[in-house]
PDB file of N, CA and C in Angstrom:
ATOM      1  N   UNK A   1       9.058   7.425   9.213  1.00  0.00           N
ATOM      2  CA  UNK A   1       7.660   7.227   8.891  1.00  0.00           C
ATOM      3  C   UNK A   1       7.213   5.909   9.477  1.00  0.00           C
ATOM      4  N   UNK A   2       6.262   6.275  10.422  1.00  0.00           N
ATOM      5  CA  UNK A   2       5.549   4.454  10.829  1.00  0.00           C
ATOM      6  C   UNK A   2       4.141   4.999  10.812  1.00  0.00           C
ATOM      7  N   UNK A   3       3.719   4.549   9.877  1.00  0.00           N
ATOM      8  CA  UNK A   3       2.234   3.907   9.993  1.00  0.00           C
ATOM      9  C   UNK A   3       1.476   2.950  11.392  1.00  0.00           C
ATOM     10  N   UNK A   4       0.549   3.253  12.123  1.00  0.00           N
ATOM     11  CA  UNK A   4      -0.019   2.593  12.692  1.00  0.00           C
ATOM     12  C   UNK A   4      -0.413   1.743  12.866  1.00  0.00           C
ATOM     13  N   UNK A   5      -0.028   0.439  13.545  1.00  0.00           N
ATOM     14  CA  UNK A   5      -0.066  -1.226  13.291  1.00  0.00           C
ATOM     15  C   UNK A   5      -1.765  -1.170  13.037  1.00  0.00           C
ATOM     16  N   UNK A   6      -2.472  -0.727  13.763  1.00  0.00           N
ATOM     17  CA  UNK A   6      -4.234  -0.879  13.746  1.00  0.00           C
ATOM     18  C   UNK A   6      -4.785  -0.179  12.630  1.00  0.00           C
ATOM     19  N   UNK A   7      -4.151   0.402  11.606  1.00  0.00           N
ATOM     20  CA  UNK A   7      -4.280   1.354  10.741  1.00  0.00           C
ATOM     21  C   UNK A   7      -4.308  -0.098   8.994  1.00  0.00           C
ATOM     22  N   UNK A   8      -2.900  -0.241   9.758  1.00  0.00           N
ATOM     23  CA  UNK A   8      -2.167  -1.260   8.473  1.00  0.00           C
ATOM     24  C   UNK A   8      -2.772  -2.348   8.744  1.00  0.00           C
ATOM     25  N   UNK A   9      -3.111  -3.067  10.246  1.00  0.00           N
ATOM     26  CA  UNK A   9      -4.777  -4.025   9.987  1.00  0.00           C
ATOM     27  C   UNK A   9      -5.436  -4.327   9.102  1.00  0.00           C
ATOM     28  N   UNK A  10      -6.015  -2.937   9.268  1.00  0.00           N
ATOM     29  CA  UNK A  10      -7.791  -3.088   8.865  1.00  0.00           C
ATOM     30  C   UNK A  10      -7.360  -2.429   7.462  1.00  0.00           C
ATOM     31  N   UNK A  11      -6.129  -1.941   6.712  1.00  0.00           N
ATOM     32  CA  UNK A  11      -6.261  -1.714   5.318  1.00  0.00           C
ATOM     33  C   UNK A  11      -6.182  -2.370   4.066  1.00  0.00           C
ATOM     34  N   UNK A  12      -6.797  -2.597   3.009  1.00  0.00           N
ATOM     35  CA  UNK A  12      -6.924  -3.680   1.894  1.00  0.00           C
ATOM     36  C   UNK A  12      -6.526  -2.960   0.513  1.00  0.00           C
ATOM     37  N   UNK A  13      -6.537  -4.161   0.003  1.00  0.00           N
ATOM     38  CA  UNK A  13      -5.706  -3.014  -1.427  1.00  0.00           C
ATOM     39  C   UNK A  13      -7.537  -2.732  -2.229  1.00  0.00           C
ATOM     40  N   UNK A  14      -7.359  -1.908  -2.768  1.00  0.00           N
ATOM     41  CA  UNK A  14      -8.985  -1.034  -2.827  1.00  0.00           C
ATOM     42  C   UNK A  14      -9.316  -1.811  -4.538  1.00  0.00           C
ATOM     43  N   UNK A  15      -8.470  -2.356  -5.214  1.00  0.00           N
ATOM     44  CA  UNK A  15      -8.873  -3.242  -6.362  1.00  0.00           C
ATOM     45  C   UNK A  15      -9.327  -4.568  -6.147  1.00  0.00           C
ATOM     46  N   UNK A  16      -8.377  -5.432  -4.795  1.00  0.00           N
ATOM     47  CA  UNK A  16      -8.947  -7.004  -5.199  1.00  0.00           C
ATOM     48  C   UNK A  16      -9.296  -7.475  -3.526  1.00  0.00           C
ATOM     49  N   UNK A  17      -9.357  -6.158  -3.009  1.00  0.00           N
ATOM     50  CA  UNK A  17      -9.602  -6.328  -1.405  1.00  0.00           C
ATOM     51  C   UNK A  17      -8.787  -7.253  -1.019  1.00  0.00           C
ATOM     52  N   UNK A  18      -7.638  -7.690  -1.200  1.00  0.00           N
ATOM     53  CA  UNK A  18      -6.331  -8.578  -1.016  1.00  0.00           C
ATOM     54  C   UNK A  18      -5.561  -7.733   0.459  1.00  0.00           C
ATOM     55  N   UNK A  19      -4.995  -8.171   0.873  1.00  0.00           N
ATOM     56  CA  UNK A  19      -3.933  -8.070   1.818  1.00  0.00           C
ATOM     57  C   UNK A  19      -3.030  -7.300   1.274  1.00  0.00           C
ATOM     58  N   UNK A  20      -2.483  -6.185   2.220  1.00  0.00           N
ATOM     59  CA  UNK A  20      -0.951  -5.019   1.861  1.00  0.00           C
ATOM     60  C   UNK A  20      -0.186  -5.359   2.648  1.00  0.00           C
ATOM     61  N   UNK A  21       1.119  -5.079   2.403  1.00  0.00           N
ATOM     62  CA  UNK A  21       1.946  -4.957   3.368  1.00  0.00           C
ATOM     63  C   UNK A  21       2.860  -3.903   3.215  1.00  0.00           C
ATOM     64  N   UNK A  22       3.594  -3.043   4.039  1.00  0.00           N
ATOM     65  CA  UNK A  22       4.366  -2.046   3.966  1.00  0.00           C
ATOM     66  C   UNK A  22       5.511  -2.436   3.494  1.00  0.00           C
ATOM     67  N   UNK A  23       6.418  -1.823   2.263  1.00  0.00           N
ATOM     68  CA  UNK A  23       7.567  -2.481   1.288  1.00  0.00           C
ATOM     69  C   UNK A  23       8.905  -1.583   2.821  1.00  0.00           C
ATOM     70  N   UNK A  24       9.647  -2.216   1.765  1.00  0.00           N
ATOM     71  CA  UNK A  24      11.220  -2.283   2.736  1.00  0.00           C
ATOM     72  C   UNK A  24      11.476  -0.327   3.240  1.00  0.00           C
ATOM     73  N   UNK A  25      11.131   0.292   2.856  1.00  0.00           N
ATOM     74  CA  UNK A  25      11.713   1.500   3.169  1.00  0.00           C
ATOM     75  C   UNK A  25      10.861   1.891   3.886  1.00  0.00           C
ATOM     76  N   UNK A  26       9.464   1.921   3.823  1.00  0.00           N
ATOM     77  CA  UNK A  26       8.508   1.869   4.038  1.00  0.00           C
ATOM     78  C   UNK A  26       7.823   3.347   3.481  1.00  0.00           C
ATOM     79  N   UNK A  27       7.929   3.486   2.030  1.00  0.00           N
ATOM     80  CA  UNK A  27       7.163   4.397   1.462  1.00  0.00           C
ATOM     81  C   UNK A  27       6.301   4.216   0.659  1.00  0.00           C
ATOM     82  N   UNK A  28       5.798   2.874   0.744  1.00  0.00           N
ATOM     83  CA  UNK A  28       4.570   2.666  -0.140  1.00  0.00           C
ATOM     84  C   UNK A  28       4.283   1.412   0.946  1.00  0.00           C
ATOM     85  N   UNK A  29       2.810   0.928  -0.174  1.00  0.00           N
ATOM     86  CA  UNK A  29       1.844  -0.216   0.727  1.00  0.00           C
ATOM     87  C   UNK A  29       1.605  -0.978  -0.602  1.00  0.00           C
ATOM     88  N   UNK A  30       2.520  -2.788  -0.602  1.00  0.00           N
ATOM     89  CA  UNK A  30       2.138  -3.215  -1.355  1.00  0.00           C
ATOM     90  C   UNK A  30       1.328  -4.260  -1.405  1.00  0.00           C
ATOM     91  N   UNK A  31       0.773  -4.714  -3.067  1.00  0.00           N
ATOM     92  CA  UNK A  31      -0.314  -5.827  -2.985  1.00  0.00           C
ATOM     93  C   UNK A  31       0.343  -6.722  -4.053  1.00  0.00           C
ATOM     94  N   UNK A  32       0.454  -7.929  -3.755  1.00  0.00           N
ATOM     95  CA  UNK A  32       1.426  -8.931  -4.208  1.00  0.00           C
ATOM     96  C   UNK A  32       0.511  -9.340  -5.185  1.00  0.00           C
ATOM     97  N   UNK A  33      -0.947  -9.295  -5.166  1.00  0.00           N
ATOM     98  CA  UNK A  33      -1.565  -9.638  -5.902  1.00  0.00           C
ATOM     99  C   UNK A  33      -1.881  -9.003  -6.935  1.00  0.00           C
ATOM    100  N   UNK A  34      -2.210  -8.128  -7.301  1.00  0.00           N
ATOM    101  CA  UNK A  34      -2.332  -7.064  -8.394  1.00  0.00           C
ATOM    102  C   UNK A  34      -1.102  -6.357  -8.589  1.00  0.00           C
ATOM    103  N   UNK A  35       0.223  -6.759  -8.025  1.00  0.00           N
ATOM    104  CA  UNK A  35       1.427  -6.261  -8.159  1.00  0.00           C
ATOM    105  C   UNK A  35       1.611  -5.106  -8.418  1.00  0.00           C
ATOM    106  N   UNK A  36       0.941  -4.107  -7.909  1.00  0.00           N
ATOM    107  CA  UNK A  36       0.800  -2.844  -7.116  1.00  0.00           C
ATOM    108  C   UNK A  36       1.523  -1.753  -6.037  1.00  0.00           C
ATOM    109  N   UNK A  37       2.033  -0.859  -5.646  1.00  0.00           N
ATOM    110  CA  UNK A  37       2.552   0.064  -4.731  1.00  0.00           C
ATOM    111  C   UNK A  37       1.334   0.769  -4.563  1.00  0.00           C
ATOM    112  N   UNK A  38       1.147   1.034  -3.568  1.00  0.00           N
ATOM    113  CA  UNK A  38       0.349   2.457  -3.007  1.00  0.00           C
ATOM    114  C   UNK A  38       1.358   3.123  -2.462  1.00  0.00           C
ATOM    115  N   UNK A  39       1.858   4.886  -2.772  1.00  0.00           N
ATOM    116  CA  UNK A  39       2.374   5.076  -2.349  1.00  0.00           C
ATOM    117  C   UNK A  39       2.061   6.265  -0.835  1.00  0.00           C
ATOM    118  N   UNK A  40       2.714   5.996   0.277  1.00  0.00           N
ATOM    119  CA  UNK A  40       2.434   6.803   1.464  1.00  0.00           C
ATOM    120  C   UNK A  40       3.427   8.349   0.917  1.00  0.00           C
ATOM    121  N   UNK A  41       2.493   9.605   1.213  1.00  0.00           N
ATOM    122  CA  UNK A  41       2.761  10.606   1.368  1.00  0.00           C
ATOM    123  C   UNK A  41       2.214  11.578   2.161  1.00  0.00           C
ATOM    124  N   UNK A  42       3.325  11.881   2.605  1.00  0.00           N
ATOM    125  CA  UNK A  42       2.891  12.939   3.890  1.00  0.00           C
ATOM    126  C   UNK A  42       2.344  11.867   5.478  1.00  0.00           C
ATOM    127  N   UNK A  43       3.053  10.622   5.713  1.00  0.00           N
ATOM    128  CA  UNK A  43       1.979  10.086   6.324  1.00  0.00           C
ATOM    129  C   UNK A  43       0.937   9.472   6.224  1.00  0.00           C
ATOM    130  N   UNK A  44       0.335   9.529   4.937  1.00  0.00           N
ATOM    131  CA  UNK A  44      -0.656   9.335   4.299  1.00  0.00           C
ATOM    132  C   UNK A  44      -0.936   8.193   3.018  1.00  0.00           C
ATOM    133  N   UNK A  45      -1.545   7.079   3.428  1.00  0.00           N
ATOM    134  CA  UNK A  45      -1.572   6.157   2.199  1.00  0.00           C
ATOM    135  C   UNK A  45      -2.658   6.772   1.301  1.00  0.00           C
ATOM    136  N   UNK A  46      -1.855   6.499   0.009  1.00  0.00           N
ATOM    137  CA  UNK A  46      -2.594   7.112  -1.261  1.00  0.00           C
ATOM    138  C   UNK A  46      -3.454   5.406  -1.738  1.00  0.00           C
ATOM    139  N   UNK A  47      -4.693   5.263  -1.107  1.00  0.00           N
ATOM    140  CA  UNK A  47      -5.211   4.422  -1.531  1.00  0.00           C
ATOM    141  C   UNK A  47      -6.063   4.184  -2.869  1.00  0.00           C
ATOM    142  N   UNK A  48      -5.714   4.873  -4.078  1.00  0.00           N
ATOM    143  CA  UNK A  48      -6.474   4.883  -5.280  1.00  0.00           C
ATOM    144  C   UNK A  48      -5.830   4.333  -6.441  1.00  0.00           C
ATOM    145  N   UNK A  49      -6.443   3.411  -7.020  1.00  0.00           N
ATOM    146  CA  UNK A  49      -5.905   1.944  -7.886  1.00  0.00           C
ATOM    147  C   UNK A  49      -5.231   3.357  -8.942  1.00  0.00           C
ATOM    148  N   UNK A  50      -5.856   4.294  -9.159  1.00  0.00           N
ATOM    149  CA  UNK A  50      -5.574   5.377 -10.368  1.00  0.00           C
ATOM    150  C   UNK A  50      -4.103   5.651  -9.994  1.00  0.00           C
ATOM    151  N   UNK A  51      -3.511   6.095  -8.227  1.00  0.00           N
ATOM    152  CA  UNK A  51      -2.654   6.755  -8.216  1.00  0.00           C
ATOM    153  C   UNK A  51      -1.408   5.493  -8.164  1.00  0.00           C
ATOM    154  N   UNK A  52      -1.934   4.190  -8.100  1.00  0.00           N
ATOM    155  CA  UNK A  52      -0.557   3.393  -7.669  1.00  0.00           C
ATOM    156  C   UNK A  52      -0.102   3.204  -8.642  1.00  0.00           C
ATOM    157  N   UNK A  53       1.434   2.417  -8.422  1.00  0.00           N
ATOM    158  CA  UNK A  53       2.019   2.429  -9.675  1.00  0.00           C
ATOM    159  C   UNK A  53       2.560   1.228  -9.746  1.00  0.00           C
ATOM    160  N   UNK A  54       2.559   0.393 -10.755  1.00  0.00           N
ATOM    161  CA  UNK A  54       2.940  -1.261 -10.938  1.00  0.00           C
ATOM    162  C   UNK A  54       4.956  -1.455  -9.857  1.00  0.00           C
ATOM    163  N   UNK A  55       4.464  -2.960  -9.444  1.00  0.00           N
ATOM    164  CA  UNK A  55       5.814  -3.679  -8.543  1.00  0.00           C
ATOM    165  C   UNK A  55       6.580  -3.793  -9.454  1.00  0.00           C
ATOM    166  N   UNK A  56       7.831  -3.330  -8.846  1.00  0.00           N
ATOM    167  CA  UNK A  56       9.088  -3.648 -10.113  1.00  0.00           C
ATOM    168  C   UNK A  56       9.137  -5.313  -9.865  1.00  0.00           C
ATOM    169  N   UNK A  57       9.517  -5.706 -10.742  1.00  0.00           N
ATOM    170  CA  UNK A  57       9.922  -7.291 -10.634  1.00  0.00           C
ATOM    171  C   UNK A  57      11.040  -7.415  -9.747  1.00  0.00           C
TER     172      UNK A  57
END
Protein backbone atom coordinates (compact mmCIF):
# COMPACT_ATOMS: atom_id res chain seq x y z
CA UNK A 1 0.00 0.00 0.00
CA UNK A 2 1.55 3.56 -0.90
CA UNK A 3 -0.44 6.39 -0.80
CA UNK A 4 0.51 9.23 -3.06
CA UNK A 5 3.20 11.70 -1.80
CA UNK A 6 0.83 14.77 -3.44
CA UNK A 7 -2.17 13.11 -1.95
CA UNK A 8 -0.50 12.86 1.74
CA UNK A 9 0.54 16.76 1.07
CA UNK A 10 -2.37 18.41 0.79
CA UNK A 11 -4.21 16.00 3.55
CA UNK A 12 -5.15 17.39 7.19
CA UNK A 13 -6.61 15.69 10.01
CA UNK A 14 -10.47 16.86 9.42
CA UNK A 15 -10.86 17.78 13.47
CA UNK A 16 -7.92 20.30 14.21
CA UNK A 17 -6.74 20.78 10.52
CA UNK A 18 -3.24 19.67 12.09
CA UNK A 19 -0.70 17.79 10.08
CA UNK A 20 -0.89 13.58 9.40
CA UNK A 21 1.52 11.44 8.85
CA UNK A 22 1.38 7.82 7.62
CA UNK A 23 2.09 5.33 10.92
CA UNK A 24 4.82 2.51 10.56
CA UNK A 25 2.94 -0.18 8.56
CA UNK A 26 1.32 2.17 6.82
CA UNK A 27 -2.39 1.38 7.47
CA UNK A 28 -3.62 4.31 8.96
CA UNK A 29 -2.91 8.31 8.85
CA UNK A 30 -1.94 9.73 12.09
CA UNK A 31 -2.56 13.09 14.04
CA UNK A 32 -0.24 13.54 16.97
CA UNK A 33 -2.40 16.13 17.96
CA UNK A 34 -5.76 14.87 18.67
CA UNK A 35 -3.99 11.48 19.07
CA UNK A 36 -5.96 9.95 16.44
CA UNK A 37 -5.54 7.02 13.53
CA UNK A 38 -7.41 7.42 10.38
CA UNK A 39 -7.55 4.29 9.13
CA UNK A 40 -6.61 3.56 5.12
CA UNK A 41 -8.88 0.93 3.52
CA UNK A 42 -8.95 -0.36 0.33
CA UNK A 43 -6.40 2.37 -0.64
CA UNK A 44 -8.50 4.68 0.74
CA UNK A 45 -8.12 7.15 3.75
CA UNK A 46 -11.12 7.00 5.97
CA UNK A 47 -11.06 10.67 6.77
CA UNK A 48 -14.04 10.98 9.40
CA UNK A 49 -13.22 12.10 13.12
CA UNK A 50 -16.50 9.46 13.70
CA UNK A 51 -14.57 6.55 12.00
CA UNK A 52 -10.96 7.07 13.65
CA UNK A 53 -9.92 5.46 16.47
CA UNK A 54 -7.73 6.91 19.49
CA UNK A 55 -3.31 6.42 19.34
CA UNK A 56 -2.27 3.70 21.51
CA UNK A 57 0.23 5.26 23.86
Amino acid sequence: MSLNKELLDILVCPQCKGDIHLNDGETGLICQACRLVYEIKDDIPIMLVDEARPLDS
